[in-house]
N, C-alpha and C. Protein backbone atom coordinates (compact mmCIF):
# COMPACT_ATOMS: atom_id res chain seq x y z
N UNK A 1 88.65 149.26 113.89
CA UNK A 1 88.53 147.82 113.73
C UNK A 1 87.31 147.56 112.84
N UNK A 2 87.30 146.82 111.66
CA UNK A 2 86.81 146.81 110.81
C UNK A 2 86.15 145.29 110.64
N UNK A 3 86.96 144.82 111.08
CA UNK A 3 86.59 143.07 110.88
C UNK A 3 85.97 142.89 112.07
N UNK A 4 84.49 142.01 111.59
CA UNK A 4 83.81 141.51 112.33
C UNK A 4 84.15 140.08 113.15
N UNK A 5 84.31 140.28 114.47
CA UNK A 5 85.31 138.83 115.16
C UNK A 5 83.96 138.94 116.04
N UNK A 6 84.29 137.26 116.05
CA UNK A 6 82.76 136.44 117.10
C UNK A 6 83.71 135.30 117.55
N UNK A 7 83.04 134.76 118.70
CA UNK A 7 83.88 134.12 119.32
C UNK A 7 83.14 133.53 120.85
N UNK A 8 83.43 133.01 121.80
CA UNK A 8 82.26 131.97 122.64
C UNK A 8 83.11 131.42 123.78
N UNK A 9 82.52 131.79 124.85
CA UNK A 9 83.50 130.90 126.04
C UNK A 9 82.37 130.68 126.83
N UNK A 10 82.51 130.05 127.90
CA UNK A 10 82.19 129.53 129.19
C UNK A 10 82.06 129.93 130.59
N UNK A 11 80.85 129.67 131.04
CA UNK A 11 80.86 130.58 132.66
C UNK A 11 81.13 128.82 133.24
N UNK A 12 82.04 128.87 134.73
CA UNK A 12 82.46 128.38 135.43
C UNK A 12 81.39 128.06 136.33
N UNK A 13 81.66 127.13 137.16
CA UNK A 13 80.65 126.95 138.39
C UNK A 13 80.26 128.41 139.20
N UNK A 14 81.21 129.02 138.93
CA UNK A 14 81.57 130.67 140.03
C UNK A 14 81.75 131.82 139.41
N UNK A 15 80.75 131.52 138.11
CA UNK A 15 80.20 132.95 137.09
C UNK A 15 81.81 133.53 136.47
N UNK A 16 82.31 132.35 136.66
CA UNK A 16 83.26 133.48 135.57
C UNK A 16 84.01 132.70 134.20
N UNK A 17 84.55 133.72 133.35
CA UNK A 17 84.77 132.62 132.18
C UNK A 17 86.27 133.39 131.43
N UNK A 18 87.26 132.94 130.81
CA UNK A 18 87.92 133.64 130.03
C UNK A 18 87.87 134.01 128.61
N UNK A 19 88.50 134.81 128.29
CA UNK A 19 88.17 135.64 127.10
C UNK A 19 88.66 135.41 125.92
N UNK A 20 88.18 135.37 125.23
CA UNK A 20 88.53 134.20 123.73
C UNK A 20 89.99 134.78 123.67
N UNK A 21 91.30 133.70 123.02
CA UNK A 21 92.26 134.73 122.63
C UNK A 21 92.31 135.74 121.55
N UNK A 22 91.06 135.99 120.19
CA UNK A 22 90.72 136.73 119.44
C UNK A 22 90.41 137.67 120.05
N UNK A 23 89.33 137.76 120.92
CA UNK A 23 89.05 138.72 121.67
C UNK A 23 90.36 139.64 122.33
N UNK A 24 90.61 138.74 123.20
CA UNK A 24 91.97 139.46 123.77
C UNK A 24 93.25 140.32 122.58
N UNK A 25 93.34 139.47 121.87
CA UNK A 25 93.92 140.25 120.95
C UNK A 25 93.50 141.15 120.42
N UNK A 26 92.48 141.23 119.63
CA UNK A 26 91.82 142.71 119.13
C UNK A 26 91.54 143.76 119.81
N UNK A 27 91.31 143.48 121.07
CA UNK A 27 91.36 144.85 122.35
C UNK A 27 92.13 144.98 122.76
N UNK A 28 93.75 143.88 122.58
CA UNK A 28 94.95 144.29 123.04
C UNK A 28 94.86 143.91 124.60
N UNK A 29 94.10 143.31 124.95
CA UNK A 29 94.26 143.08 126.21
C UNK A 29 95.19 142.36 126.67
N UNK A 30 95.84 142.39 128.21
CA UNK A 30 96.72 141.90 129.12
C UNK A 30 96.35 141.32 130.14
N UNK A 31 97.91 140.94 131.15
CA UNK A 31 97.21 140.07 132.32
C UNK A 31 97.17 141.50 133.17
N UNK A 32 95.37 141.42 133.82
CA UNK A 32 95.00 142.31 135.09
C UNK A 32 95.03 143.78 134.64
N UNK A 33 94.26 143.81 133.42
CA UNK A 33 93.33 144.54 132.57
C UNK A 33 92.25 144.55 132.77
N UNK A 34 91.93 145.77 133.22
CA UNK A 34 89.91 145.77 133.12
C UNK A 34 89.45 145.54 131.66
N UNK A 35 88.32 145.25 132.01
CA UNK A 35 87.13 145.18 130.62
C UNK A 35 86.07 145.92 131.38
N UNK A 36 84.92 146.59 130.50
CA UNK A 36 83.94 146.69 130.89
C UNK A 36 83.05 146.30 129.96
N UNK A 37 81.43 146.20 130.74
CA UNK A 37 80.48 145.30 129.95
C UNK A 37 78.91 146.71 129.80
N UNK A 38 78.65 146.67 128.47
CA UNK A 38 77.65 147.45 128.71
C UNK A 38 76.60 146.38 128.32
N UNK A 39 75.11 146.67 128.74
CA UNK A 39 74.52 145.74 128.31
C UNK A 39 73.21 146.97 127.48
N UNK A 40 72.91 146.91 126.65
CA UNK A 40 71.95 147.36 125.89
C UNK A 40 70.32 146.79 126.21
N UNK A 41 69.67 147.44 125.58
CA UNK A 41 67.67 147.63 126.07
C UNK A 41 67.70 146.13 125.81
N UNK A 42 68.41 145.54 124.23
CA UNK A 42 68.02 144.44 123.61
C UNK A 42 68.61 143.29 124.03
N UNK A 43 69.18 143.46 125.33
CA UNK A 43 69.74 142.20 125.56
C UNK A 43 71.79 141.94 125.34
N UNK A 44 71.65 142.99 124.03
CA UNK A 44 73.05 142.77 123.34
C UNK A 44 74.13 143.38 124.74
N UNK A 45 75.32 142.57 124.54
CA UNK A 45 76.26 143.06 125.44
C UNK A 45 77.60 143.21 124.69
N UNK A 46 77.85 144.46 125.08
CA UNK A 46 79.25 145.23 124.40
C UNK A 46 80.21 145.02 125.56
N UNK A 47 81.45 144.23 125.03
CA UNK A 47 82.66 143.98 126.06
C UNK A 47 83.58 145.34 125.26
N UNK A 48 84.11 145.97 126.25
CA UNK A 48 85.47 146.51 125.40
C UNK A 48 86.77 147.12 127.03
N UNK A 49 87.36 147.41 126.28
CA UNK A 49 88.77 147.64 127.43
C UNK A 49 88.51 148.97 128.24
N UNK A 50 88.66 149.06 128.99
CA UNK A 50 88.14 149.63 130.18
C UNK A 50 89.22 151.15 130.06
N UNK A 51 89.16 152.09 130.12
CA UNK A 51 89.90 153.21 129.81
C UNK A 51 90.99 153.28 130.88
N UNK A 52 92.06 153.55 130.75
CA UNK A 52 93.26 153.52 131.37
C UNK A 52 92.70 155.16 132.64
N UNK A 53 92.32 156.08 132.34
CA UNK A 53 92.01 156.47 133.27
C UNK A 53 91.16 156.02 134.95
N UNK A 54 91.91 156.99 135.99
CA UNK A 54 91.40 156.03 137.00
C UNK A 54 89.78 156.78 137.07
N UNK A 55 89.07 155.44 137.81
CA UNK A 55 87.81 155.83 137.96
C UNK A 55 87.58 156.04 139.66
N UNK A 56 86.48 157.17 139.66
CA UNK A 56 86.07 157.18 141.12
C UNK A 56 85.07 156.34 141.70
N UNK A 57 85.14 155.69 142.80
CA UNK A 57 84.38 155.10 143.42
C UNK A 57 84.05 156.46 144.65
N UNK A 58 82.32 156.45 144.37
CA UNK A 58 81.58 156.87 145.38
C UNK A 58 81.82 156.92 146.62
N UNK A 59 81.84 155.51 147.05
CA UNK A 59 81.29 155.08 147.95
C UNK A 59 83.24 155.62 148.75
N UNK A 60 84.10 155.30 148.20
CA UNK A 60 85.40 155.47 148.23
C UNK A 60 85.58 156.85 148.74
N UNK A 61 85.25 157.64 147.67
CA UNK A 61 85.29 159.24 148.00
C UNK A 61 84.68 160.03 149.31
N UNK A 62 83.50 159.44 149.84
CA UNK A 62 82.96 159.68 150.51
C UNK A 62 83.51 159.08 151.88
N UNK A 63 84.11 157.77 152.14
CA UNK A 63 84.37 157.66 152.92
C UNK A 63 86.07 158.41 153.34
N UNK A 64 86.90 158.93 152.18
CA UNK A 64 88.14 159.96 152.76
C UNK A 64 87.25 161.14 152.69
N UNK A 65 86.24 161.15 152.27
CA UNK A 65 85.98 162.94 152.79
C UNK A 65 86.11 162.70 154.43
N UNK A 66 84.49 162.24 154.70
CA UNK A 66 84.45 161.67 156.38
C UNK A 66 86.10 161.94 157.01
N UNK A 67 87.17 160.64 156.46
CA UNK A 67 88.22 161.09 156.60
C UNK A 67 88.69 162.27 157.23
N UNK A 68 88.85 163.40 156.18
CA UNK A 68 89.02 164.28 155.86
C UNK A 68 88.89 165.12 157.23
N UNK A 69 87.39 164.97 157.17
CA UNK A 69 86.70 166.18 158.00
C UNK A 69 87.03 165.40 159.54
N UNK A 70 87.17 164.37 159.94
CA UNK A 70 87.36 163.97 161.46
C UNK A 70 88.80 164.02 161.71
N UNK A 71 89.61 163.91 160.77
CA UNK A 71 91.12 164.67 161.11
C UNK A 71 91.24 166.39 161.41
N UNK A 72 90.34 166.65 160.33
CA UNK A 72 90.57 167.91 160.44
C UNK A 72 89.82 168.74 161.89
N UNK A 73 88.75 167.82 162.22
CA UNK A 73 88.31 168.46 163.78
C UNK A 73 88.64 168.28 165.09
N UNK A 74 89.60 166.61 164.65
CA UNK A 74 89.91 166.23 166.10
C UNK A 74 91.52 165.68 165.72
N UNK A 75 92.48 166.60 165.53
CA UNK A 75 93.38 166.35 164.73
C UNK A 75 94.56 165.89 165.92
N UNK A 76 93.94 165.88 167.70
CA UNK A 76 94.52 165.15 168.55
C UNK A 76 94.79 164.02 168.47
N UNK A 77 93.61 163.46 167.42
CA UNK A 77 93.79 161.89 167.36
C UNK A 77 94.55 161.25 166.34
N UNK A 78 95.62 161.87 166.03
CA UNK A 78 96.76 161.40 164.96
C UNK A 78 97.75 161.01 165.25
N UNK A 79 97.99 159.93 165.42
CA UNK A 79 99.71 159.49 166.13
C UNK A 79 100.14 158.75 164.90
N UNK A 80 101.52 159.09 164.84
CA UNK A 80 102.28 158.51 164.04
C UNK A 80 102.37 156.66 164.18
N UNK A 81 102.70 156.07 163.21
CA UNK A 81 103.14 155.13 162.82
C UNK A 81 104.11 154.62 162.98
N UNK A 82 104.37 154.07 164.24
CA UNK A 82 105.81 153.62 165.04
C UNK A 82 106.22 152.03 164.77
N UNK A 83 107.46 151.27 165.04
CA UNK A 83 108.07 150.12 165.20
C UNK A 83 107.53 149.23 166.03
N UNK A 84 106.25 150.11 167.10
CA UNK A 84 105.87 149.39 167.83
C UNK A 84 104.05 148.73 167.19
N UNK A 85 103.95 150.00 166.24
CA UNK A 85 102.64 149.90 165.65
C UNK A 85 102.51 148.30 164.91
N UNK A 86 103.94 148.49 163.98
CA UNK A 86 104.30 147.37 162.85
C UNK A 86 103.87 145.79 163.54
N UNK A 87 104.88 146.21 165.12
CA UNK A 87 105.01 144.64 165.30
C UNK A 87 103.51 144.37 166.43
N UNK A 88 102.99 144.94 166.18
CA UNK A 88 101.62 145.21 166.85
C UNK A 88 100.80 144.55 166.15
N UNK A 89 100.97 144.75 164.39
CA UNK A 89 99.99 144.41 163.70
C UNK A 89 100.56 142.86 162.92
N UNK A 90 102.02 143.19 162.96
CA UNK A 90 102.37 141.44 162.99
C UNK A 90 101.69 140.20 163.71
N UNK A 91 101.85 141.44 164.93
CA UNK A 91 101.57 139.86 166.10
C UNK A 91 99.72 139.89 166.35
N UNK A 92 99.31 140.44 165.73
CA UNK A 92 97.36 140.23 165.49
C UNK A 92 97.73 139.56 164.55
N UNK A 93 98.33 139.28 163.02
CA UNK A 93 98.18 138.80 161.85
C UNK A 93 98.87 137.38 161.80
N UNK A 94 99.71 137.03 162.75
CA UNK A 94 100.81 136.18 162.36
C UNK A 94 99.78 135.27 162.34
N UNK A 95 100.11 134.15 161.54
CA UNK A 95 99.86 132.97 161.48
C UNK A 95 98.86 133.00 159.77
N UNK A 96 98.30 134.17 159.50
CA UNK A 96 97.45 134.39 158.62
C UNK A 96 97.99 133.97 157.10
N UNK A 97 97.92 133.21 156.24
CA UNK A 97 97.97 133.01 155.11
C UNK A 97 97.16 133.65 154.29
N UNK A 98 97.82 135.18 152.84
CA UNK A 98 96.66 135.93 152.27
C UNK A 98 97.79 135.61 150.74
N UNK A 99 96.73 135.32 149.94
CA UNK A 99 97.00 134.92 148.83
C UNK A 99 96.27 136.32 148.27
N UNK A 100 96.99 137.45 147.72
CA UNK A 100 96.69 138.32 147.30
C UNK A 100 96.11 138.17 145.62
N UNK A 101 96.37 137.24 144.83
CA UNK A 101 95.83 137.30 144.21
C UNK A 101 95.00 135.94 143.78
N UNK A 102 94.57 135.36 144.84
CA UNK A 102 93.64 134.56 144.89
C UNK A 102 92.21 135.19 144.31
N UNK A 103 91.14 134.25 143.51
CA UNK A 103 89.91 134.55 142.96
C UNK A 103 89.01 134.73 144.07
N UNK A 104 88.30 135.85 144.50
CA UNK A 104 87.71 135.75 145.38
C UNK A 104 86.19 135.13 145.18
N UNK A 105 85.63 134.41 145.94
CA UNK A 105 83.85 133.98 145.37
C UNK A 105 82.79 134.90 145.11
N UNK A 106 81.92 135.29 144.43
CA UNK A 106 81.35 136.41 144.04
C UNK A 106 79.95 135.37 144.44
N UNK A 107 79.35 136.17 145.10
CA UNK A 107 78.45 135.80 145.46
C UNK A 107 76.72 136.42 144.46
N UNK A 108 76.29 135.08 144.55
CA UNK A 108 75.35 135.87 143.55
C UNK A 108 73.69 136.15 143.93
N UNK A 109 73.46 137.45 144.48
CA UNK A 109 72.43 137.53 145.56
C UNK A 109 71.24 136.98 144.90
N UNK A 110 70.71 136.70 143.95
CA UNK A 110 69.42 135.94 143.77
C UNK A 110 69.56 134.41 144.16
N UNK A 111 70.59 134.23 144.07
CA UNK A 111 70.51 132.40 144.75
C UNK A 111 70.34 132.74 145.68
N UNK A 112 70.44 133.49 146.70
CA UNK A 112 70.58 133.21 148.45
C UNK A 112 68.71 133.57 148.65
């Protein structure tokens, strides 16, 4: 990419803003596409498309190791996943309205 594209949007009451459609186009971006943001010494911030490979989360990995290792020592404590489990977890949930792809609020710890 050769041509220099500039371009300007808006943060929301709730820190967030969308992405110019130039932008989006030149990185080819889609709906529910990562971006990532690097930010440089000088302030400058590099947006670009987030690599299709999956990434590991730490904090993720560590908690199926744990996993891992308490199945593997106390492997009494594994019961299958029954008809009775399902409507078990129906009847804790019923009534619950989850908008899965609702914006969630990002909270921004220096205000608090």
């Amino acid at each position: 990419m050769n041509t220099l594209i500039e371009d300007d949007s808006t943060l929301t009451d709730r820190y967030q803003t969308t992405v110019p459609a130039s932008i989006r186009r030149a990185l080819k971006l889609k709906r529910r596409d990562r971006i990532h943001y690097t930010v440089r010494p000088n302030g400058e911030v590099v947006l670009s498309r987030t690599s299709d490979e999956v990434r590991h989360d730490p904090v993720v990995a560590s908690f199926l190791e744990f996993l891992e290792r308490d199945l593997v020592a106390y492997p009494e404590t594994i019961r299958p996943v029954t008809a009775s489990s399902f409507a078990e977890a129906e009847r804790l949930t019923a009534g619950m309205a989850v908008d899965l792809d609702e914006v969630l609020e990002e909270v921004d710890d220096e205000e608090e």
